[in-house]
Protein backbone atom coordinates (compact mmCIF):
# COMPACT_ATOMS: atom_id res chain seq x y z
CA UNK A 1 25.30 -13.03 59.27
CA UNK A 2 25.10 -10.79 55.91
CA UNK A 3 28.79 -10.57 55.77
CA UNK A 4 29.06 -6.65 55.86
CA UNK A 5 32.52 -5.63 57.54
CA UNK A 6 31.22 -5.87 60.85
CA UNK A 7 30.80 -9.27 60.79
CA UNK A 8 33.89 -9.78 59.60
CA UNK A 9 35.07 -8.07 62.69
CA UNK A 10 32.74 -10.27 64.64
CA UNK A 11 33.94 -13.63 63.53
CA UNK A 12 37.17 -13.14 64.04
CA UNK A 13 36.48 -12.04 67.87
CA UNK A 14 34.19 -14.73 68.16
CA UNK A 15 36.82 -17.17 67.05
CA UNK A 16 39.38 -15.68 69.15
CA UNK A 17 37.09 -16.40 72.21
CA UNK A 18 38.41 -19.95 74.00
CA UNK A 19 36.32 -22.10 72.34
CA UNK A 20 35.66 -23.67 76.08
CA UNK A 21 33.11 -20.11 76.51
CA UNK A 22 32.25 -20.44 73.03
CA UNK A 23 32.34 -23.20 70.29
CA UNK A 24 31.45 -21.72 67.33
CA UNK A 25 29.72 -24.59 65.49
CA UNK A 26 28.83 -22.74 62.17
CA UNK A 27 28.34 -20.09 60.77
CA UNK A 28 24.76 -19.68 57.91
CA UNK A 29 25.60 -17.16 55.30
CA UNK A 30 22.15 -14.02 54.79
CA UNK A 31 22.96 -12.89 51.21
CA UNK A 32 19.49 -10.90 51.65
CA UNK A 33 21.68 -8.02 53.34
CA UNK A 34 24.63 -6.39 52.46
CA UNK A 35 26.85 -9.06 50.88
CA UNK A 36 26.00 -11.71 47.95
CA UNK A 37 26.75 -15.37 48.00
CA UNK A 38 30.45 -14.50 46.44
CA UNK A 39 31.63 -13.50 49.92
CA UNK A 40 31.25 -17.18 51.32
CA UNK A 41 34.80 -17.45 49.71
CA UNK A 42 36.02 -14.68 51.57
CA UNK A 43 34.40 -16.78 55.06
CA UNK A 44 36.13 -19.82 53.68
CA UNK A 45 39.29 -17.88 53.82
CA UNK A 46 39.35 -16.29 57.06
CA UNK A 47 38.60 -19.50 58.59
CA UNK A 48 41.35 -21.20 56.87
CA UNK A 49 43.10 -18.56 58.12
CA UNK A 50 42.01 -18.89 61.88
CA UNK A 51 42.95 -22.90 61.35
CA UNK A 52 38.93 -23.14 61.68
CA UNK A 53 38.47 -25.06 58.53
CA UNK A 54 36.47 -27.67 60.57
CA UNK A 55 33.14 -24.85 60.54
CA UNK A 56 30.88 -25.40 58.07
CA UNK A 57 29.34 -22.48 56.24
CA UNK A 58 25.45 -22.54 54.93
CA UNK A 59 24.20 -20.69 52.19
CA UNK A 60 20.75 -19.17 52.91
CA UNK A 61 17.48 -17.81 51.08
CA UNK A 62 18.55 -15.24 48.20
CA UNK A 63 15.47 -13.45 48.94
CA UNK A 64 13.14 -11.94 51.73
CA UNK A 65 10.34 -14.39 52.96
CA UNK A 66 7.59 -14.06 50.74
CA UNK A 67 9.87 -12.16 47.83
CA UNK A 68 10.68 -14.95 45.96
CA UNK A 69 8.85 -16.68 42.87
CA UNK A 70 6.53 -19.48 44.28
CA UNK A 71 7.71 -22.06 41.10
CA UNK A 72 11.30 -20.92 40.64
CA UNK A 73 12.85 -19.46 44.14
CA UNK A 74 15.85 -18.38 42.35
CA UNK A 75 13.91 -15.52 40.94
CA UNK A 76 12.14 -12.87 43.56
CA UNK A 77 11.56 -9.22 43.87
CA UNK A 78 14.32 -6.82 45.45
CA UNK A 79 11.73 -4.85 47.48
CA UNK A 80 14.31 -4.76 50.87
CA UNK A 81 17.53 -5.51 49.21
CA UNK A 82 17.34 -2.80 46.72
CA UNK A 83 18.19 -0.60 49.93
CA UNK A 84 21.29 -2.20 50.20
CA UNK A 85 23.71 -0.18 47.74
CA UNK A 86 25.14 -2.33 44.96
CA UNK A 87 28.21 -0.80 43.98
CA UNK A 88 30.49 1.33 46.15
CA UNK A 89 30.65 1.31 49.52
CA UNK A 90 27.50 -1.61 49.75
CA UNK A 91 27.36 -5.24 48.42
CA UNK A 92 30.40 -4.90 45.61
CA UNK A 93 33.03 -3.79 48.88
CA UNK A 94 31.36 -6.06 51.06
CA UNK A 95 31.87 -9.06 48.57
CA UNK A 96 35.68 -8.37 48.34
CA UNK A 97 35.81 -6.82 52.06
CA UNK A 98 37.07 -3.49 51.08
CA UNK A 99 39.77 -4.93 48.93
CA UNK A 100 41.30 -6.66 51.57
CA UNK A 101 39.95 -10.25 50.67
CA UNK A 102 42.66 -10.74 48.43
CA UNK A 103 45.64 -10.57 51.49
CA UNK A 104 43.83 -13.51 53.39
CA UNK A 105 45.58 -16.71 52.70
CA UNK A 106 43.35 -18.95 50.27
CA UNK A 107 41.41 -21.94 51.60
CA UNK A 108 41.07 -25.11 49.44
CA UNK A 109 37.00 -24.56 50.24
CA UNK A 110 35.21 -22.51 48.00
CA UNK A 111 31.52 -21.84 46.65
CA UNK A 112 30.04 -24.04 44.09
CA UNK A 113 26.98 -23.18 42.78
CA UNK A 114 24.08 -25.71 42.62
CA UNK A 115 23.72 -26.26 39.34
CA UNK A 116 27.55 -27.82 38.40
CA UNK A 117 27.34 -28.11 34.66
CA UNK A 118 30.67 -30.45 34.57
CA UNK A 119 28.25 -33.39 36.90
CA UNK A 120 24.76 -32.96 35.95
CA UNK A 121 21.99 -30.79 35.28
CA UNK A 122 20.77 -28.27 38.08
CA UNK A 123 19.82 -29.90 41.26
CA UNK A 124 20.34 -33.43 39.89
CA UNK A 125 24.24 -34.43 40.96
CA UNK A 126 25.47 -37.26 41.69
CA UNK A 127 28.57 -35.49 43.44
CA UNK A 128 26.38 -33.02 46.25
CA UNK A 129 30.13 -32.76 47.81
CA UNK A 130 30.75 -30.33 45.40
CA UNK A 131 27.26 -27.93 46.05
CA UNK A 132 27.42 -24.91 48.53
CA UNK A 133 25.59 -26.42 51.51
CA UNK A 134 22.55 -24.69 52.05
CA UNK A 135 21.64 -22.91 55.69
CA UNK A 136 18.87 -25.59 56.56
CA UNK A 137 21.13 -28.58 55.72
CA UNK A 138 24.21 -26.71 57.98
CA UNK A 139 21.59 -26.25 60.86
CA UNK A 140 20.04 -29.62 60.34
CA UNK A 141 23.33 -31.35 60.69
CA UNK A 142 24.34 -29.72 63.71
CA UNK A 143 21.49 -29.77 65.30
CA UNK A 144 21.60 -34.12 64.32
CA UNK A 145 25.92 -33.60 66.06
CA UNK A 146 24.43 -31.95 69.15
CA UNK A 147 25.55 -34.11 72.84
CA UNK A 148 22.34 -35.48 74.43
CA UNK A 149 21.25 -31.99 76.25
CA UNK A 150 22.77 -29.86 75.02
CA UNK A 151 21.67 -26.32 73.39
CA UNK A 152 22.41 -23.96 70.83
CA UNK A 153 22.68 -20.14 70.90
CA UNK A 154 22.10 -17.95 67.88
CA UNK A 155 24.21 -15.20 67.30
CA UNK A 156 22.48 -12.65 64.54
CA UNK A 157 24.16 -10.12 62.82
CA UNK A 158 22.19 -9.60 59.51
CA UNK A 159 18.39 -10.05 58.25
CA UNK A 160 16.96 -12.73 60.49
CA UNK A 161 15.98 -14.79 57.30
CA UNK A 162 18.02 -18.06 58.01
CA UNK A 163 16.89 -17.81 61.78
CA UNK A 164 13.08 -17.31 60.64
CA UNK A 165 13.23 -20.40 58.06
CA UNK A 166 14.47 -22.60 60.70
CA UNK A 167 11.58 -21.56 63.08
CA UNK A 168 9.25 -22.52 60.16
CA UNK A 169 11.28 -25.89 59.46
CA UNK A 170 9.59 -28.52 61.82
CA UNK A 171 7.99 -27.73 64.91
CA UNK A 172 9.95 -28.70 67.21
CA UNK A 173 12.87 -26.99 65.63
CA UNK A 174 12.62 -23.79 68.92
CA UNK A 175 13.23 -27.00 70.83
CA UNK A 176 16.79 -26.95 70.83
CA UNK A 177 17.56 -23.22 70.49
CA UNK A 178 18.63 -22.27 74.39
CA UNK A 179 18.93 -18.63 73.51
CA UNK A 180 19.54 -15.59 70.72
CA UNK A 181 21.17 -12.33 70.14
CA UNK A 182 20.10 -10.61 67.81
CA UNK A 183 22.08 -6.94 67.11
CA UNK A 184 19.10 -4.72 64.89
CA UNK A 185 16.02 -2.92 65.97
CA UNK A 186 15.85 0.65 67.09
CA UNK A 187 12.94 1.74 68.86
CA UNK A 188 13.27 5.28 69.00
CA UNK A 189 12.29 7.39 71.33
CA UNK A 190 11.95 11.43 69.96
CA UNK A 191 11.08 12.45 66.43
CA UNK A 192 14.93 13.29 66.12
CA UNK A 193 16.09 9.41 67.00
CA UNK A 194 15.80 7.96 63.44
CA UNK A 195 16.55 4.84 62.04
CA UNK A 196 20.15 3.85 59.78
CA UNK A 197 17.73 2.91 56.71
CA UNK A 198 19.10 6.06 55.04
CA UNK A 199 18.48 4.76 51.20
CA UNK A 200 14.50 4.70 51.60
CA UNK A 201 14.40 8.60 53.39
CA UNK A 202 10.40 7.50 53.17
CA UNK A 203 11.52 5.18 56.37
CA UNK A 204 12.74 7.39 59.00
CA UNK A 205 12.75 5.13 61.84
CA UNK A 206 13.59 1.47 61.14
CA UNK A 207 16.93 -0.30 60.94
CA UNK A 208 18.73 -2.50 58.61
CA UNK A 209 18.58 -5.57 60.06
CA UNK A 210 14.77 -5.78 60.36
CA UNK A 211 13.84 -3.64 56.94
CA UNK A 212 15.91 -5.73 55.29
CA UNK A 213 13.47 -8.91 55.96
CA UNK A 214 10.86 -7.28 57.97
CA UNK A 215 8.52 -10.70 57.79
CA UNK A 216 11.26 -12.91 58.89
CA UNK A 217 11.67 -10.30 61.76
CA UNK A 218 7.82 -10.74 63.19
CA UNK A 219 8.61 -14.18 62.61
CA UNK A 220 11.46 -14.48 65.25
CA UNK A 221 9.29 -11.75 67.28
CA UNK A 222 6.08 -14.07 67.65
CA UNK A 223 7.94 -16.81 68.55
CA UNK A 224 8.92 -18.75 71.83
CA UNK A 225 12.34 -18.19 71.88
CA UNK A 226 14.57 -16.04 74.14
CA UNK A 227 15.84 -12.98 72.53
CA UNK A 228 18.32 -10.69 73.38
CA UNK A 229 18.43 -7.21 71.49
CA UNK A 230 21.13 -5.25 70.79
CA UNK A 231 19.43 -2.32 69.56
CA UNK A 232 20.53 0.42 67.41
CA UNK A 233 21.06 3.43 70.23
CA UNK A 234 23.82 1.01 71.77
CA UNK A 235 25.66 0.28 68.60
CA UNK A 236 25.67 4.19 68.12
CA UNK A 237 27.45 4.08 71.34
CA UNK A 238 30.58 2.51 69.72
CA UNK A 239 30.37 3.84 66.14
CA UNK A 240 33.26 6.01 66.75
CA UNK A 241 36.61 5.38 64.14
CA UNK A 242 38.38 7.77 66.54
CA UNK A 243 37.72 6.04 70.06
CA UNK A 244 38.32 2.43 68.53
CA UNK A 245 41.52 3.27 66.89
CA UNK A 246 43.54 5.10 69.05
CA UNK A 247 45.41 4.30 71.77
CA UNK A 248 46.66 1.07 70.44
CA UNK A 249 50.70 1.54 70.85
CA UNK A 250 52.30 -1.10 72.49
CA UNK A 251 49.89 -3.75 71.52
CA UNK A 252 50.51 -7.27 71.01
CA UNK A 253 49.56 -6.92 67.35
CA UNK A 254 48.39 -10.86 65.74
CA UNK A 255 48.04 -11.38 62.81
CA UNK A 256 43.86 -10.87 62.89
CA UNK A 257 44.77 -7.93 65.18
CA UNK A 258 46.74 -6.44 61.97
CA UNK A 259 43.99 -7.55 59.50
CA UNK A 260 40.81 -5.74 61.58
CA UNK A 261 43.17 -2.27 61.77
CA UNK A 262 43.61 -1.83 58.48
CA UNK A 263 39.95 -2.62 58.01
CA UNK A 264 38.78 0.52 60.14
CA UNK A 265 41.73 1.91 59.23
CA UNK A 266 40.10 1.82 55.24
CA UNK A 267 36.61 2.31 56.44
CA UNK A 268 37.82 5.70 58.23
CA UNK A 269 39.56 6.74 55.39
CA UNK A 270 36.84 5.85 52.62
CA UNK A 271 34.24 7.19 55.50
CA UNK A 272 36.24 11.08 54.79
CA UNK A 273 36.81 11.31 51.13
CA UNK A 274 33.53 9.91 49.78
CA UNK A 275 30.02 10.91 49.77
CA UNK A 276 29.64 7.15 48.97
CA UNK A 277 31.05 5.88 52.09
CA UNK A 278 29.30 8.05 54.99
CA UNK A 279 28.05 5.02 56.21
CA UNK A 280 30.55 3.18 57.24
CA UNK A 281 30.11 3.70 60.82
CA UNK A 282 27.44 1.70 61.16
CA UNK A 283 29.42 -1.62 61.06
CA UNK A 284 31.40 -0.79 64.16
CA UNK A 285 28.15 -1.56 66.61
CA UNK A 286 27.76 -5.17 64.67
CA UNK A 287 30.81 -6.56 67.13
CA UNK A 288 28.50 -5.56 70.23
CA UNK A 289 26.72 -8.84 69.78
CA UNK A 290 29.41 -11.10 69.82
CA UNK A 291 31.03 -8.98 72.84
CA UNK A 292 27.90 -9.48 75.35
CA UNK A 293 27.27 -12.89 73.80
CA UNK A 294 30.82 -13.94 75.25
CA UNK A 295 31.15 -12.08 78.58
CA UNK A 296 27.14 -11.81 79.76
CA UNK A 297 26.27 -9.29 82.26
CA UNK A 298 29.44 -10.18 84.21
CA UNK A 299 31.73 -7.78 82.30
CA UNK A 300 33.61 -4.79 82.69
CA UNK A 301 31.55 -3.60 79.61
CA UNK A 302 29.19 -2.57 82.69
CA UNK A 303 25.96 -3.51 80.25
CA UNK A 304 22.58 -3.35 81.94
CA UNK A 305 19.35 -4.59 80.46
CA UNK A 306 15.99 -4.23 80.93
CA UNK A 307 12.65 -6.33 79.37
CA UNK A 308 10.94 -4.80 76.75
CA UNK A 309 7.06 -6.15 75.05
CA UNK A 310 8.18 -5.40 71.67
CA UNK A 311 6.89 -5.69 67.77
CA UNK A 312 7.71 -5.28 64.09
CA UNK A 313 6.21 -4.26 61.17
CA UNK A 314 5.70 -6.44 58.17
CA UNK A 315 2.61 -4.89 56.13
CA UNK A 316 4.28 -4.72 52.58
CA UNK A 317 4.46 -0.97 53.21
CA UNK A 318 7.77 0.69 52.43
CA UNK A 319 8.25 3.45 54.70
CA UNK A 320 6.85 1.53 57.41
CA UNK A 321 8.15 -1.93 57.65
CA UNK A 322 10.96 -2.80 60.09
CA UNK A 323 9.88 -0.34 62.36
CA UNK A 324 9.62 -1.67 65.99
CA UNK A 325 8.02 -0.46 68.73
CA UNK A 326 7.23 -1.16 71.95
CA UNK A 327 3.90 -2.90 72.15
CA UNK A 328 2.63 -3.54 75.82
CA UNK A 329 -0.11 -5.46 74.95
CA UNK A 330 0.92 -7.59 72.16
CA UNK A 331 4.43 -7.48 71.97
CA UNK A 332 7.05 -10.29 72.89
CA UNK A 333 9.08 -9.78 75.91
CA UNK A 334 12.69 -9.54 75.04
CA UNK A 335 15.72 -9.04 77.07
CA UNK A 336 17.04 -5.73 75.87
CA UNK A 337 20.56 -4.20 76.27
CA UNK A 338 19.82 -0.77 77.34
CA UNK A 339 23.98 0.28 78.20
CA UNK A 340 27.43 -0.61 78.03
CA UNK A 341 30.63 1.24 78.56
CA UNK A 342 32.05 2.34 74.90
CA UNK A 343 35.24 2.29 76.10
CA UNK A 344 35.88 -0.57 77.74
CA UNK A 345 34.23 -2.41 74.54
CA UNK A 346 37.11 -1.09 71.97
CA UNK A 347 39.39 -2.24 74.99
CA UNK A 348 37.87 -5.63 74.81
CA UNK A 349 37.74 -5.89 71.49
CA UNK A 350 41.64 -5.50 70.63
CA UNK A 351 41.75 -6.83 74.23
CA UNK A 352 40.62 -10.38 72.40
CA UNK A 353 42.20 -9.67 69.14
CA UNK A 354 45.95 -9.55 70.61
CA UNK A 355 45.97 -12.64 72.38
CA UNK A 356 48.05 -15.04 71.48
CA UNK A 357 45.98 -18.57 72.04
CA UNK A 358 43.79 -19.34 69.03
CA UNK A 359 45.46 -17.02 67.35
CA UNK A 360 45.82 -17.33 63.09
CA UNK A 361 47.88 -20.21 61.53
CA UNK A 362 48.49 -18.48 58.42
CA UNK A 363 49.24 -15.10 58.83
CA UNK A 364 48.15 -13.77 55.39
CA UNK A 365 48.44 -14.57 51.51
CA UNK A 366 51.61 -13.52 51.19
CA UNK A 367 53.05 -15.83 54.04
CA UNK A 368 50.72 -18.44 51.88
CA UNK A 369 52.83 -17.99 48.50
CA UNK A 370 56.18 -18.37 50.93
CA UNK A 371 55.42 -21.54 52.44
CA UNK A 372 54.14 -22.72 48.92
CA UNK A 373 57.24 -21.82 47.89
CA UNK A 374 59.67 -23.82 50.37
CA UNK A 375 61.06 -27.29 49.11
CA UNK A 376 58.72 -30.44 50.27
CA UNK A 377 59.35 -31.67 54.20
CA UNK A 378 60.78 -28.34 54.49
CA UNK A 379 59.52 -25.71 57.26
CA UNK A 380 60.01 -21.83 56.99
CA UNK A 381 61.64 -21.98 60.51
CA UNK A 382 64.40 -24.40 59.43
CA UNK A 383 65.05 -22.73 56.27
């Protein structure tokens, strides 16, 4: 995940989901798209939140594959992520959610940098407890916690980066990988069917997800895994603010229920008073992956999917990379979700949101600072 508002919207549906359907094991951090390290506090927080401190978060590559410096990785070129816009309404609201980071409670987790001056010099610690774990080390400890058998499925919302480094990790590292969804691509279909990349108008036809890393992309696509896409016409199918918030009186409202509205409910409003924000629409598709992830094709989403030879472009070429296309020749076959029922997503998605299992054990910050505030041995029921 990149951590854009969507996937904020995803994780807490995902963790919402009985964790018999799905165990979310952890969750590896892509600050290559629209969100910088700095939001892994704002992760840390939601799952503290969710009672979910037990999910370890990995940081990944700050860079695109190939974009960093050879002899110091911490310095690379911006080539993709310079689409991403830095200020309002891209990685600066994205790092602090929209302002609405600072009304989930506060975990005790938070990011550390590598370098701690306090305990050494950079990389050299004797107290690694206190780094940000990186993706790779996440990955490679879950993969070491896995029951004899048993599979993982990968869940993409954001640059495939993490997802391409772990393909390139050992070679038997596909091995244990049973299946992924990955929401990006658009393979359009008329002249008039562009692509959401709308800060390089050189590239009419690709889409975030794959621009953003567009070599990490082919990697993914030339591999042996098996990939489900959730392409860019089928997010479009849910991008509505007015569908997904209305009708919503009567609801069982949680606490995460509360905390998603008034995130669309911001996103709508920044969406019509700012030139800045006309955009924002393009998060609301992200939760599609999660959604078909949890209820496969037996769903009253009513998805259908078809299998589709596809390929990307990586060729260093602005207005051409991320573009994919249907190659029947060369391309890998993916399993491609080719319709769902808009409606009976939103329905799904609140649906989820308002149940009461698994629901949040801290409702917000503000119930935080009241429990903080009650005498020792002292609960807020009995007081």
């Amino acid at each position: 995940m990149d951590m854009s508002a969507g996937d904020f919207l995803t994780l807490f549906y995902l963790l919402k989901v009985p964790t018999e359907e799905i165990n979310l094991k952890a969750i590896l951090v892509t600050p290559t798209g629209w969100a910088s390290a700095a939001t892994i506090d704002v992760i840390y927080d939601l799952l503290h939140m969710m009672g979910r401190d037990d999910i370890p978060v990995g940081l990944g590559d700050m860079f695109a594959m190939n974009q960093s410096d050879p002899i110091m990785p911490t310095v690379g070129d911006c080539k993709y992520a310079k689409a991403i816009p830095h200020g309002s309404g891209g990685v600066l609201d994205s790092d602090t959610l929209y302002g609405l980071a600072r009304d989930l409670p506060r975990s005790p987790r938070r990011y550390t940098a590598e370098n701690s001056v306090k305990y050494g010099a950079p990389r050299d610690t004797d107290h690694p407890e206190l780094r940000q774990p990186l993706a790779l080390e996440i990955w490679e400890s879950t993969v070491n916690t896995l029951e004899m058998g048993s599979k993982i499925t990968i869940l993409t919302n954001g640059p495939l980066t993490n997802l391409a480094k772990i393909i390139q990790s050992s070679k038997n590292a596909t091995s244990v990988i049973q299946d992924v969804y990955i929401v990006g691509g658009h393979i359009h279909r008329t002249a008039m069917d562009e692509g959401n990349v709308f800060t390089i108008p050189s590239n009419k036809y690709a889409e975030f997800n794959m621009f953003l890393d567009p070599l990490a992309a082919k990697t993914v696509l030339s591999s042996e895994l098996n990939v489900t896409l959730i392409p860019l016409s089928i997010q479009r199918r849910v991008s509505s603010f007015t569908e997904i918030l209305k009708g919503l009186n009567g609801v069982r409202k949680t606490p995460e229920f509360r905390f998603a509205y008034r995130l669309l409910l911001r996103l709508n409003r920044l969406m019509q008073i700012h030139k800045r924000y006309l955009h924002m629409d393009i998060f609301l598709g992200e939760i599609l992956g999660a959604m078909v992830l949890a209820a496969g094709n037996k769903s009253s989403l009513k998805p259908t999917f078809s299998f589709k030879p596809i390929r990307v472009i990586a060729e260093g070429v602005e207005s051409e990379d991320g573009y994919t296309y249907i190659d029947n020749k060369n391309g890998k076959l993916v399993t491609m979700l080719e319709y769902l029922d808009p409606k009976s997503s939103y329905l799904a998605f609140w649906g989820q949101l308002s149940y009461e299992k698994q629901s949040a054990v801290i409702g917000s910050f503000k119930d935080q600072k009241r429990m903080w505030s009650l005498p020792p041995n002292q609960t807020e029921t009995s007081s």
